[in-house]
C-alpha atoms as a PDB file:
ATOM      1  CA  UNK A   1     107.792 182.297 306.740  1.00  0.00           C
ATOM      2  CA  UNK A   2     108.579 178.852 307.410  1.00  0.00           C
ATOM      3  CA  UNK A   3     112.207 177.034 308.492  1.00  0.00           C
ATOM      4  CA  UNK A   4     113.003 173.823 308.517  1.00  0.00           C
ATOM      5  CA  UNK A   5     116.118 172.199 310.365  1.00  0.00           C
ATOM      6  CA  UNK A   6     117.282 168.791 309.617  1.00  0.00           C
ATOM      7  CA  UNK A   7     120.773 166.590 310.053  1.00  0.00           C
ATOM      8  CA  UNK A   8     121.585 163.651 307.773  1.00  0.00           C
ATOM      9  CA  UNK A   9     124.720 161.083 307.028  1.00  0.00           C
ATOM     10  CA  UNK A  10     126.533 161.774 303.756  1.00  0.00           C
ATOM     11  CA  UNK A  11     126.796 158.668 302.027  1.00  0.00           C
ATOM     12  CA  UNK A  12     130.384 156.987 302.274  1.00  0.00           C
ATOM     13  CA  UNK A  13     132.969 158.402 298.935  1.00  0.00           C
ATOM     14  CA  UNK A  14     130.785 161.614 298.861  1.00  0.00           C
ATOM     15  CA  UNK A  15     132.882 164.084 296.367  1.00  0.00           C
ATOM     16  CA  UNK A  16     133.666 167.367 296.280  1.00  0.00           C
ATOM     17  CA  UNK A  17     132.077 167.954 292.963  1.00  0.00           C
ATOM     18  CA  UNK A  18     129.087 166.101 295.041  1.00  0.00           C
ATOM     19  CA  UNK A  19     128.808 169.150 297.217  1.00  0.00           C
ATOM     20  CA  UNK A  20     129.360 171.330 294.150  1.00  0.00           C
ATOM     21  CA  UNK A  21     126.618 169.586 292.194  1.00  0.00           C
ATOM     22  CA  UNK A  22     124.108 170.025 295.647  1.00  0.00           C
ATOM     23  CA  UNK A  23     125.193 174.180 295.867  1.00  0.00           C
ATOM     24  CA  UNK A  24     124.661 174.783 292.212  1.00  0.00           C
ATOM     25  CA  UNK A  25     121.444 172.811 292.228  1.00  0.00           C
ATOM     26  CA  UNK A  26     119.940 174.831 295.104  1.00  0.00           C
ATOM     27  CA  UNK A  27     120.795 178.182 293.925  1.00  0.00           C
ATOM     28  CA  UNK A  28     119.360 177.337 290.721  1.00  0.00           C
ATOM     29  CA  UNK A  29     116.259 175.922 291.947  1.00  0.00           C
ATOM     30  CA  UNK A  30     115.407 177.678 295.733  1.00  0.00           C
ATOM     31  CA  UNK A  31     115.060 181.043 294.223  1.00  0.00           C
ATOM     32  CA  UNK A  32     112.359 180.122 291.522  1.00  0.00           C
ATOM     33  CA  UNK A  33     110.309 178.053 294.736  1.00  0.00           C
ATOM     34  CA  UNK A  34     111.130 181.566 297.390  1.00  0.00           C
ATOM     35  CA  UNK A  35     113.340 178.962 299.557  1.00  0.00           C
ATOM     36  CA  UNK A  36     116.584 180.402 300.955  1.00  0.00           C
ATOM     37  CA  UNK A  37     118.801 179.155 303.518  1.00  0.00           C
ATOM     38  CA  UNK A  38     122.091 177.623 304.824  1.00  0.00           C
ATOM     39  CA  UNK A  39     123.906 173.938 304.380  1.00  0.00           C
ATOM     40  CA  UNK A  40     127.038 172.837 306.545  1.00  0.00           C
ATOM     41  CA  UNK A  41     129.092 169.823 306.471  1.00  0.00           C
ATOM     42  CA  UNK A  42     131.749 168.329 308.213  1.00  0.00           C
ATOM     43  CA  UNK A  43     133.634 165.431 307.932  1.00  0.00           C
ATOM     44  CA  UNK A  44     135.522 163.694 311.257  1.00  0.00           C
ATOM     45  CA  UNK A  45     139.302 164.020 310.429  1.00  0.00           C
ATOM     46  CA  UNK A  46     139.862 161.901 313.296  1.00  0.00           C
ATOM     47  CA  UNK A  47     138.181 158.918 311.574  1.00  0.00           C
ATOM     48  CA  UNK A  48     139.853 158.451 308.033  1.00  0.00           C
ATOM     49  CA  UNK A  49     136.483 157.059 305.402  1.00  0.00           C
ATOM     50  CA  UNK A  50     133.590 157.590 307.684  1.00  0.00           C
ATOM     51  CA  UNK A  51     131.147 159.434 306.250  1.00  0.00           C
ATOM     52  CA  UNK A  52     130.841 163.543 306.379  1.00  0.00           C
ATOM     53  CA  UNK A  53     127.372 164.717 307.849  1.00  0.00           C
ATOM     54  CA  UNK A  54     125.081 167.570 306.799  1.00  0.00           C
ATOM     55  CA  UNK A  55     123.170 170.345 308.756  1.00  0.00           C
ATOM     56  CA  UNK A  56     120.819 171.958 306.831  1.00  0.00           C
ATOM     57  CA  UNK A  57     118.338 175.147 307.618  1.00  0.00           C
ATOM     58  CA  UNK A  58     115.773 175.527 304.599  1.00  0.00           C
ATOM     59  CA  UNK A  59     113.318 178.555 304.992  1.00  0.00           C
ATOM     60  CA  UNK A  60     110.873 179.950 302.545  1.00  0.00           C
ATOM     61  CA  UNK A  61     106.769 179.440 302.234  1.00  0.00           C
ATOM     62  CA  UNK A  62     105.504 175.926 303.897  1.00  0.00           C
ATOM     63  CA  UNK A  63     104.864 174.214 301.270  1.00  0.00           C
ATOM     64  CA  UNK A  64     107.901 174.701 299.332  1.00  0.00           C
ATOM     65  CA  UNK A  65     110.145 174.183 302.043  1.00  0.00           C
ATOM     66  CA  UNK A  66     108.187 170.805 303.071  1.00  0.00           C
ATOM     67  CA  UNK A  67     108.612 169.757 299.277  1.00  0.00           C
ATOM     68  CA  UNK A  68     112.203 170.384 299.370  1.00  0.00           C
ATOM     69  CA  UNK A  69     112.787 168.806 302.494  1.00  0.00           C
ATOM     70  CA  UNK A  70     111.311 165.682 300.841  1.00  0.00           C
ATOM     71  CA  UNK A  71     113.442 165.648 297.955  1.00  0.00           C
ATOM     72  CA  UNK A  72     115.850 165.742 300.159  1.00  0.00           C
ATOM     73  CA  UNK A  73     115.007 162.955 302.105  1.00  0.00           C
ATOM     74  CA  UNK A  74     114.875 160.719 298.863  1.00  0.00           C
ATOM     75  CA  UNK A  75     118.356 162.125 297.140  1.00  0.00           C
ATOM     76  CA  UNK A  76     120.892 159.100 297.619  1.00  0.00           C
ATOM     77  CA  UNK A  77     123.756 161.628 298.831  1.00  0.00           C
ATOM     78  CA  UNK A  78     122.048 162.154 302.129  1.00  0.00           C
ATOM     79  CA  UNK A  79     121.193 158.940 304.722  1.00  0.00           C
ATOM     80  CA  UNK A  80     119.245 158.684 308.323  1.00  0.00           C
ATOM     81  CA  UNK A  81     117.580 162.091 307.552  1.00  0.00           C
ATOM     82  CA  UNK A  82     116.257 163.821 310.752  1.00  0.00           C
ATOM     83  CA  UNK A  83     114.011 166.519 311.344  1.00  0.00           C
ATOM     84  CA  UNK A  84     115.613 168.830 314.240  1.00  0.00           C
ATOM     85  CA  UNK A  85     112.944 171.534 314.519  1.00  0.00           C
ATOM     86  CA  UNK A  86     110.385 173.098 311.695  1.00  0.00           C
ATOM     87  CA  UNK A  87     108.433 175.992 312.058  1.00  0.00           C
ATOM     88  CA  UNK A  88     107.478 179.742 311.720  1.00  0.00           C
ATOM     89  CA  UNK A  89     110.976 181.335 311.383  1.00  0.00           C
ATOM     90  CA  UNK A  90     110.636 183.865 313.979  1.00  0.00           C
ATOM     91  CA  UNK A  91     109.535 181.227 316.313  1.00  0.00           C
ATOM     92  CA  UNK A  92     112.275 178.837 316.081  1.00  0.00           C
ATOM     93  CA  UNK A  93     114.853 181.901 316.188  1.00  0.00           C
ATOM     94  CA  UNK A  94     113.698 183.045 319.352  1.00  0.00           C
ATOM     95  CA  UNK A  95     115.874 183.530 322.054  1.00  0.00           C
ATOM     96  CA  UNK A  96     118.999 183.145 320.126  1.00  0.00           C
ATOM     97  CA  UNK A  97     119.610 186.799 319.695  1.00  0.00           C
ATOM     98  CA  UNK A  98     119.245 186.417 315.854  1.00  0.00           C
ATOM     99  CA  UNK A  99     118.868 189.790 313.754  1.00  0.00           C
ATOM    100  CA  UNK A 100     115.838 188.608 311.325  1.00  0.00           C
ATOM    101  CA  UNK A 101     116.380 190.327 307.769  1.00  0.00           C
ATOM    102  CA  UNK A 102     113.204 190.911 306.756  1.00  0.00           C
ATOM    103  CA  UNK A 103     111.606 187.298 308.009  1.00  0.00           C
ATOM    104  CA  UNK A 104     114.366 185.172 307.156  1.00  0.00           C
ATOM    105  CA  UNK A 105     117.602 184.148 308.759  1.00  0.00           C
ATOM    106  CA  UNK A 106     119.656 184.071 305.412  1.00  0.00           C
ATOM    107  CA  UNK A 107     117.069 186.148 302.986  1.00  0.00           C
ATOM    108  CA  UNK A 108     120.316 186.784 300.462  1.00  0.00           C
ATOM    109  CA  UNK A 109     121.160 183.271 300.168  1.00  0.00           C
ATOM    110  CA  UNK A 110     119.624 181.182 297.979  1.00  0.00           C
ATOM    111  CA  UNK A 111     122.174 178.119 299.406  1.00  0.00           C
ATOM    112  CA  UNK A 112     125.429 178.765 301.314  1.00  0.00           C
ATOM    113  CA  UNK A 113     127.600 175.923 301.761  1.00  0.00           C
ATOM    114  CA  UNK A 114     129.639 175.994 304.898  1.00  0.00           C
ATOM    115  CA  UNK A 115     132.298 173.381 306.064  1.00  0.00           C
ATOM    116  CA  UNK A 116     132.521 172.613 309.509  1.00  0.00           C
ATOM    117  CA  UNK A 117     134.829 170.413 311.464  1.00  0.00           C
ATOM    118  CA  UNK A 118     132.440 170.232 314.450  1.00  0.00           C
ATOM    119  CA  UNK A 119     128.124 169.945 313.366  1.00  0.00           C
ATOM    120  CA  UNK A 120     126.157 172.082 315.529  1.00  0.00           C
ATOM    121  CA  UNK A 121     123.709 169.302 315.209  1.00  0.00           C
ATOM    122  CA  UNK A 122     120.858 170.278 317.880  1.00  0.00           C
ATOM    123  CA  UNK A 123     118.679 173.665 317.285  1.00  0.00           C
ATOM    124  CA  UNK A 124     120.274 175.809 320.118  1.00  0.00           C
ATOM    125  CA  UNK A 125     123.432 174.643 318.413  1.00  0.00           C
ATOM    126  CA  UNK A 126     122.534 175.234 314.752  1.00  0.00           C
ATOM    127  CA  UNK A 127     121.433 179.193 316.109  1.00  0.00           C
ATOM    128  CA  UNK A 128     123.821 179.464 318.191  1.00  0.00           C
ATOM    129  CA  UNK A 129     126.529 179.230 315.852  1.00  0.00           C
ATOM    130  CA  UNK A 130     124.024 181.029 313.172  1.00  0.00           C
ATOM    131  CA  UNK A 131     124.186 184.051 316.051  1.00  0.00           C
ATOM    132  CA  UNK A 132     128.171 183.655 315.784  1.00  0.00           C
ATOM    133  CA  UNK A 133     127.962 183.964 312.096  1.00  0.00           C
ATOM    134  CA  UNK A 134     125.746 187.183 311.310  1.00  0.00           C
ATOM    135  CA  UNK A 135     128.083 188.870 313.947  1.00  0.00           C
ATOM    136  CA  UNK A 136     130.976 188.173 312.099  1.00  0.00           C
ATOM    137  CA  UNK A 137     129.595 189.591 309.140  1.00  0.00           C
ATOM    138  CA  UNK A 138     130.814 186.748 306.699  1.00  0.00           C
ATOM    139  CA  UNK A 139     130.288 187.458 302.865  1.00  0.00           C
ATOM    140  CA  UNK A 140     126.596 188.437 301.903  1.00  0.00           C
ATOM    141  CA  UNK A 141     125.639 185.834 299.615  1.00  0.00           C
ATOM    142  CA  UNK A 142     126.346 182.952 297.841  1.00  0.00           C
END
């Protein structure tokens, strides 16, 4: 099973019904390719316009994730796309005390949408808070 990791800029004015659109999209779509995985995005309250940021974690077979991850990288909601890690899953997971279901981190979600005030925008980060997450046993699927 292979994970990608990536951060990009939201493009300035991006909508609620933006994120909306980008959910319903992937959990039409990712379970028909085998992808599943987890999307956060934050916005800095602090500065009033500037542009939101995403986090994304896409697993699922190579191939599919790769041809997601370049859709992604060509959708006009997302800017300054950037690969953070990519990889088997169970090798990018290790060390971060992770429970794998089956060989995925999120094997019941075919997109969850988080929102996040602070991006854990670095791998260790990104599992870190993942770690944080499964503990607290947050709803099974979205």
């Amino acid at each position: 099973m292979h994970a990608l990791l990536y951060r990009s800029r939201a493009r300035p004015g991006l909508l609620a019904s933006d994120l909306n659109d980008i959910i319903a999209t992937a959990q039409a779509h990712n379970p028909t390719i085998g992808v599943t995985g987890l999307l956060l995005y934050g916005e800095l309250s602090a500065i009033p316009g500037a542009p939101g940021e995403f986090v994304q974690w896409i697993e699922g077979p190579e191939d599919a994730v790769e041809a997601l991850y370049a859709r992604i990288e060509n959708d006009p909601r997302h800017s300054e796309p950037s690969v953070l890690a990519r990889g088997p899953v169970a090798e990018l997971q290790k060390g971060s005390g992770l429970r794998l279901v089956s060989d995925r981190l999120f094997s019941s979600w075919s997109m969850g949408l988080v929102r996040l005030s602070e991006l854990p925008a670095t791998r260790s980060g990104f599992l870190g808070f993942a770690r944080e997450w499964d503990e607290e046993s947050l709803p099974a699927a979205a």
